[in-house]
C-alpha atoms as a PDB file:
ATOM      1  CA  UNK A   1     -15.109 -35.263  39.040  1.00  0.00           C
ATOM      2  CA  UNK A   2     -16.052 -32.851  36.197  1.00  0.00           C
ATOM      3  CA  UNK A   3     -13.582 -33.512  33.084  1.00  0.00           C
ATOM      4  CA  UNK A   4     -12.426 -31.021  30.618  1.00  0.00           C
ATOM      5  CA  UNK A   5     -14.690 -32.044  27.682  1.00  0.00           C
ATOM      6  CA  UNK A   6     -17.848 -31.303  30.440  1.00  0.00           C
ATOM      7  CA  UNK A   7     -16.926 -28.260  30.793  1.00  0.00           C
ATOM      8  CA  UNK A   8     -16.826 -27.429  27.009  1.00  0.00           C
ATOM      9  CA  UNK A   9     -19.600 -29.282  26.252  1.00  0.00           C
ATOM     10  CA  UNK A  10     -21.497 -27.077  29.012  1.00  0.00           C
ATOM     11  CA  UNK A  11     -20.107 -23.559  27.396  1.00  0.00           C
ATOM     12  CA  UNK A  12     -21.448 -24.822  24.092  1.00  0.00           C
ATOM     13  CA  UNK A  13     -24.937 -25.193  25.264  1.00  0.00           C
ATOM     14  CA  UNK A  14     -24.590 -21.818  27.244  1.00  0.00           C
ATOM     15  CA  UNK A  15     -23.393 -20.301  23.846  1.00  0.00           C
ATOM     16  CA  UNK A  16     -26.119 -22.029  21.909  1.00  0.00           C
ATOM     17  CA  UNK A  17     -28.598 -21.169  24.212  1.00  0.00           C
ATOM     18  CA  UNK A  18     -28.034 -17.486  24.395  1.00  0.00           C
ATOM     19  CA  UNK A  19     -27.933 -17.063  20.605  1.00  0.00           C
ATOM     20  CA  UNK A  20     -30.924 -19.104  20.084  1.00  0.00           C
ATOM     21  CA  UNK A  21     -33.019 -16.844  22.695  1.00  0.00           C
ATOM     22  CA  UNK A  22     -31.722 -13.668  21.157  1.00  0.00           C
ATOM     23  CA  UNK A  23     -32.542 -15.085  17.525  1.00  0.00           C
ATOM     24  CA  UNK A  24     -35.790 -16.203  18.345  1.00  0.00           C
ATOM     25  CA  UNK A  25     -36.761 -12.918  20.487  1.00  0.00           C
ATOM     26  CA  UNK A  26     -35.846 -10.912  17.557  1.00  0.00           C
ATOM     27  CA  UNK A  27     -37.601 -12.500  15.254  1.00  0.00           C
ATOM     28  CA  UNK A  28     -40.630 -12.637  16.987  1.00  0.00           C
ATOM     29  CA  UNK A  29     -40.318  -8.570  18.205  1.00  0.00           C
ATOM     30  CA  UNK A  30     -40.039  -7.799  14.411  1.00  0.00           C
ATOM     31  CA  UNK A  31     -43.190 -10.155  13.401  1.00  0.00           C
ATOM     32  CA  UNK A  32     -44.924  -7.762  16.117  1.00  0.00           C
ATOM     33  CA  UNK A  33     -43.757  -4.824  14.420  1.00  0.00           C
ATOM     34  CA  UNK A  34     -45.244  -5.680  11.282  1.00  0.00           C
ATOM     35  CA  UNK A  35     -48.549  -7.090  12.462  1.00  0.00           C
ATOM     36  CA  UNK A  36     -48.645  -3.446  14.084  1.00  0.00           C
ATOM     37  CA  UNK A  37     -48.019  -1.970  10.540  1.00  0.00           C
ATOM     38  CA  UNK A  38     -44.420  -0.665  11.411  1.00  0.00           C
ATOM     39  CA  UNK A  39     -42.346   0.469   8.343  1.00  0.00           C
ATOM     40  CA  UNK A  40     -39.733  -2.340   7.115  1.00  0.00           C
ATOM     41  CA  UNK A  41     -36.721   0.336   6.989  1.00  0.00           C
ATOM     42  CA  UNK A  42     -36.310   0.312  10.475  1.00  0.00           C
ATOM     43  CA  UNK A  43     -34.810  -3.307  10.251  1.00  0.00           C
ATOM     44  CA  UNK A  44     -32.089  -1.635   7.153  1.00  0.00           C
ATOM     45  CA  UNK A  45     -28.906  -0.906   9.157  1.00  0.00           C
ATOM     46  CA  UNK A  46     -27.082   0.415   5.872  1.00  0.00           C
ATOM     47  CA  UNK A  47     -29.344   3.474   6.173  1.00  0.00           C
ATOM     48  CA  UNK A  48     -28.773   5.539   8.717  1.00  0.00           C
ATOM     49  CA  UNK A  49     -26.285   7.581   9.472  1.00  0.00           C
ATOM     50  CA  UNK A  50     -23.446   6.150  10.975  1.00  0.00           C
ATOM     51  CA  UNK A  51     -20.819   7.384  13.171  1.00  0.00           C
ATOM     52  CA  UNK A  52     -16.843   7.790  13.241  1.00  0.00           C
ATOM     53  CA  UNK A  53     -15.557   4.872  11.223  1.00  0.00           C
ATOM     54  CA  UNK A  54     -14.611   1.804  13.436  1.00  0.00           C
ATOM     55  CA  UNK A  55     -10.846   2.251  12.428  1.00  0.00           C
ATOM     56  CA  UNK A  56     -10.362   6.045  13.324  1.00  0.00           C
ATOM     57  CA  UNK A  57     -11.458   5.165  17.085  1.00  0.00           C
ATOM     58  CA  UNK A  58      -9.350   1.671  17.623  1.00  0.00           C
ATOM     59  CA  UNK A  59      -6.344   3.965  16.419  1.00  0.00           C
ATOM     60  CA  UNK A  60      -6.854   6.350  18.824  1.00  0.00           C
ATOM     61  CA  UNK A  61      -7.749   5.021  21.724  1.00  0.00           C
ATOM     62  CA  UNK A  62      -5.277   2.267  21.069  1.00  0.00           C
ATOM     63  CA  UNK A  63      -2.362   5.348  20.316  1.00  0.00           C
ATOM     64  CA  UNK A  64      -3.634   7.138  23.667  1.00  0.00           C
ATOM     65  CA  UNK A  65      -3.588   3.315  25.408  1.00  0.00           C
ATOM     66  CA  UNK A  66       0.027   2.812  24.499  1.00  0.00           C
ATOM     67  CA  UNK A  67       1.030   7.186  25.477  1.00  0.00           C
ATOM     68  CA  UNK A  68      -0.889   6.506  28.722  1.00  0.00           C
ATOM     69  CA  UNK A  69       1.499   3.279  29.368  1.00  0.00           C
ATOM     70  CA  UNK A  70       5.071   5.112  28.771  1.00  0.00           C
ATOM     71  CA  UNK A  71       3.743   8.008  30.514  1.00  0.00           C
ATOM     72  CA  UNK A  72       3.094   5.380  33.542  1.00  0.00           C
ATOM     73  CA  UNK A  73       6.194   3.561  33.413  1.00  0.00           C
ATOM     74  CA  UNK A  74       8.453   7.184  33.085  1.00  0.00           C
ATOM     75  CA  UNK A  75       6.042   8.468  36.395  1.00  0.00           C
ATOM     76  CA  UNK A  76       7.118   5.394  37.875  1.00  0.00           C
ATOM     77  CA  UNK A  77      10.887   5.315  37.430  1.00  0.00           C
ATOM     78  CA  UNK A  78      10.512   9.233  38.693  1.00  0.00           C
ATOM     79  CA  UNK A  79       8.733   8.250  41.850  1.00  0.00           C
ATOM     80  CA  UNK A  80      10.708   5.568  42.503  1.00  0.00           C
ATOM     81  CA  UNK A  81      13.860   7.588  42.271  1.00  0.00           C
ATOM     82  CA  UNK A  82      13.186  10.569  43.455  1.00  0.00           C
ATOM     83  CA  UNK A  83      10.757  10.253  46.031  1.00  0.00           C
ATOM     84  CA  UNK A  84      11.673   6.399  47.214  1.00  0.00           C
ATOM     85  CA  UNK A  85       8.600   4.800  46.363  1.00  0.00           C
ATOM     86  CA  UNK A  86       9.074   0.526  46.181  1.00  0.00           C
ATOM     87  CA  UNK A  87       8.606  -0.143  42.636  1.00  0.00           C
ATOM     88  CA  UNK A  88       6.560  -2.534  43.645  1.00  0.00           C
ATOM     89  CA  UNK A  89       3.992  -0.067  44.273  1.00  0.00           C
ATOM     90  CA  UNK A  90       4.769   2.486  41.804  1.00  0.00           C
ATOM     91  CA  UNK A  91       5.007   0.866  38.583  1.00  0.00           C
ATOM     92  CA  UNK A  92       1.881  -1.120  38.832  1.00  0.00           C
ATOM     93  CA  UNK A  93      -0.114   2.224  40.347  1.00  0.00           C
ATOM     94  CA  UNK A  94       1.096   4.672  37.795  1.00  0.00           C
ATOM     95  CA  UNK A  95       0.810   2.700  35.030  1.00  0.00           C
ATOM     96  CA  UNK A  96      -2.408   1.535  35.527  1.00  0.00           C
ATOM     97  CA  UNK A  97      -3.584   4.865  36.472  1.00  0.00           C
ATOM     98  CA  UNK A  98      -2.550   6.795  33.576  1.00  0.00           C
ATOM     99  CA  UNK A  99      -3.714   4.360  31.198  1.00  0.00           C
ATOM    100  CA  UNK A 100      -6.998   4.759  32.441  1.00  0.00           C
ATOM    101  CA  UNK A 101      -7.062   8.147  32.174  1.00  0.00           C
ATOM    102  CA  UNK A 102      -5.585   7.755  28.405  1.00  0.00           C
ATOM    103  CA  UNK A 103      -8.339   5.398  27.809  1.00  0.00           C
ATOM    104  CA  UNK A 104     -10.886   8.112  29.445  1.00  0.00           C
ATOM    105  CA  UNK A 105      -9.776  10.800  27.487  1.00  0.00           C
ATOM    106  CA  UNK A 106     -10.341   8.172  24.321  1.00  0.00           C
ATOM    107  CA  UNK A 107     -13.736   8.442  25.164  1.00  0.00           C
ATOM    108  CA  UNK A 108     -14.002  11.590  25.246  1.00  0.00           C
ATOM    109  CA  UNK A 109     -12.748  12.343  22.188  1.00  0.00           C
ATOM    110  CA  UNK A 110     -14.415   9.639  20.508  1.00  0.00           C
ATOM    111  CA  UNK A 111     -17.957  11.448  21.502  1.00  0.00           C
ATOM    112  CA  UNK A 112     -16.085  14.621  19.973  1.00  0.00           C
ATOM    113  CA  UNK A 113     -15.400  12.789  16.925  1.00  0.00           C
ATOM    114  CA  UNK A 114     -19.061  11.267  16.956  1.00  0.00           C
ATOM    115  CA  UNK A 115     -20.325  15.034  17.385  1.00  0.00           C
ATOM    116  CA  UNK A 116     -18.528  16.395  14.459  1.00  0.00           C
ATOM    117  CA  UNK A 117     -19.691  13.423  12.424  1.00  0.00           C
ATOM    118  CA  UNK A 118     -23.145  14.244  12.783  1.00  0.00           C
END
Protein backbone atom coordinates (compact mmCIF):
# COMPACT_ATOMS: atom_id res chain seq x y z
CA UNK A 1 0.00 0.00 0.00
CA UNK A 2 1.31 3.49 -0.96
CA UNK A 3 1.77 5.65 2.41
CA UNK A 4 1.39 9.31 2.74
CA UNK A 5 5.12 10.25 2.89
CA UNK A 6 5.31 8.26 -0.87
CA UNK A 7 3.18 10.28 -2.13
CA UNK A 8 5.01 13.52 -1.05
CA UNK A 9 8.14 12.27 -1.64
CA UNK A 10 6.85 11.52 -5.36
CA UNK A 11 5.37 15.33 -5.80
CA UNK A 12 8.79 16.53 -4.71
CA UNK A 13 10.63 14.82 -7.43
CA UNK A 14 7.78 15.83 -9.93
CA UNK A 15 8.34 19.48 -8.63
CA UNK A 16 12.09 19.14 -8.79
CA UNK A 17 12.04 17.68 -11.96
CA UNK A 18 9.98 20.20 -13.78
CA UNK A 19 11.99 23.16 -12.47
CA UNK A 20 15.20 21.57 -13.19
CA UNK A 21 14.11 20.93 -17.03
CA UNK A 22 12.80 24.44 -17.35
CA UNK A 23 16.12 25.85 -15.68
CA UNK A 24 18.32 23.92 -17.65
CA UNK A 25 16.31 24.51 -21.10
CA UNK A 26 16.58 28.12 -20.47
CA UNK A 27 19.82 28.31 -19.88
CA UNK A 28 20.91 26.46 -22.63
CA UNK A 29 18.25 28.47 -25.27
CA UNK A 30 19.99 31.71 -24.02
CA UNK A 31 23.74 30.22 -24.49
CA UNK A 32 22.29 29.66 -28.18
CA UNK A 33 21.25 33.09 -28.40
CA UNK A 34 24.50 34.42 -27.72
CA UNK A 35 26.65 32.03 -29.71
CA UNK A 36 24.20 33.39 -32.54
CA UNK A 37 25.26 37.01 -31.57
CA UNK A 38 21.73 37.95 -30.12
CA UNK A 39 21.66 41.25 -28.10
CA UNK A 40 21.81 40.64 -24.12
CA UNK A 41 18.70 43.13 -23.50
CA UNK A 42 16.35 40.75 -24.57
CA UNK A 43 17.00 38.67 -21.30
CA UNK A 44 16.28 42.49 -19.13
CA UNK A 45 12.61 42.16 -18.08
CA UNK A 46 12.76 45.70 -16.27
CA UNK A 47 12.82 47.20 -19.78
CA UNK A 48 10.04 46.95 -21.58
CA UNK A 49 7.03 48.28 -21.31
CA UNK A 50 4.81 46.76 -19.05
CA UNK A 51 1.18 46.55 -18.77
CA UNK A 52 -1.74 47.50 -16.22
CA UNK A 53 -0.17 47.13 -12.80
CA UNK A 54 -0.83 43.63 -11.21
CA UNK A 55 -2.99 45.32 -8.41
CA UNK A 56 -5.46 47.41 -10.63
CA UNK A 57 -6.58 43.97 -12.38
CA UNK A 58 -6.85 41.56 -9.05
CA UNK A 59 -9.16 44.53 -7.79
CA UNK A 60 -11.26 44.40 -10.49
CA UNK A 61 -11.81 41.29 -11.49
CA UNK A 62 -11.94 40.29 -7.87
CA UNK A 63 -14.78 43.48 -7.30
CA UNK A 64 -16.68 42.14 -10.57
CA UNK A 65 -16.12 38.29 -8.99
CA UNK A 66 -17.83 39.23 -5.78
CA UNK A 67 -20.95 41.75 -8.01
CA UNK A 68 -21.29 38.66 -10.25
CA UNK A 69 -21.93 36.41 -6.92
CA UNK A 70 -24.79 38.75 -5.23
CA UNK A 71 -26.15 39.29 -8.55
CA UNK A 72 -26.40 35.24 -8.67
CA UNK A 73 -27.66 34.63 -5.35
CA UNK A 74 -30.54 37.77 -5.74
CA UNK A 75 -31.42 35.91 -9.50
CA UNK A 76 -31.73 32.94 -7.53
CA UNK A 77 -34.00 33.88 -4.63
CA UNK A 78 -36.16 35.64 -7.68
CA UNK A 79 -36.41 32.43 -9.62
CA UNK A 80 -37.01 30.47 -6.91
CA UNK A 81 -39.87 32.60 -5.76
CA UNK A 82 -41.39 33.71 -8.45
CA UNK A 83 -41.13 31.25 -11.00
CA UNK A 84 -40.82 27.93 -8.56
CA UNK A 85 -37.54 26.86 -9.47
CA UNK A 86 -35.94 24.12 -6.57
CA UNK A 87 -33.23 26.05 -5.11
CA UNK A 88 -31.42 23.32 -5.57
CA UNK A 89 -31.09 24.12 -9.08
CA UNK A 90 -31.23 27.76 -9.04
CA UNK A 91 -28.79 28.93 -6.66
CA UNK A 92 -25.96 26.82 -7.81
CA UNK A 93 -26.93 27.71 -11.78
CA UNK A 94 -27.27 31.41 -11.35
CA UNK A 95 -24.59 31.93 -9.31
CA UNK A 96 -22.20 30.19 -11.11
CA UNK A 97 -23.38 31.62 -14.26
CA UNK A 98 -23.17 35.17 -13.51
CA UNK A 99 -19.93 34.94 -11.98
CA UNK A 100 -18.60 33.75 -15.03
CA UNK A 101 -19.84 36.27 -16.95
CA UNK A 102 -18.43 38.90 -14.19
CA UNK A 103 -15.20 37.19 -14.53
CA UNK A 104 -15.59 37.46 -18.57
CA UNK A 105 -16.32 40.89 -18.58
CA UNK A 106 -12.93 41.19 -16.19
CA UNK A 107 -11.24 40.17 -19.09
CA UNK A 108 -12.45 42.24 -21.15
CA UNK A 109 -11.80 45.13 -19.50
CA UNK A 110 -8.51 44.13 -18.44
CA UNK A 111 -7.46 44.05 -22.40
CA UNK A 112 -9.17 47.65 -22.32
CA UNK A 113 -7.04 48.64 -19.57
CA UNK A 114 -3.92 46.90 -21.29
CA UNK A 115 -4.92 48.98 -24.55
CA UNK A 116 -4.97 52.29 -22.92
CA UNK A 117 -1.71 51.45 -21.21
CA UNK A 118 0.08 51.14 -24.28
Amino acid sequence: MIGPGTVFISLFIAIFGIAYLYFSTRNKERLALIEKGADASIFVRGKREKAAPIWKILILNLALLLMGIGLGIIVAGILSDALNIREQIAFPGSIFLLAGTALFVGFKLTKNLDKEDN
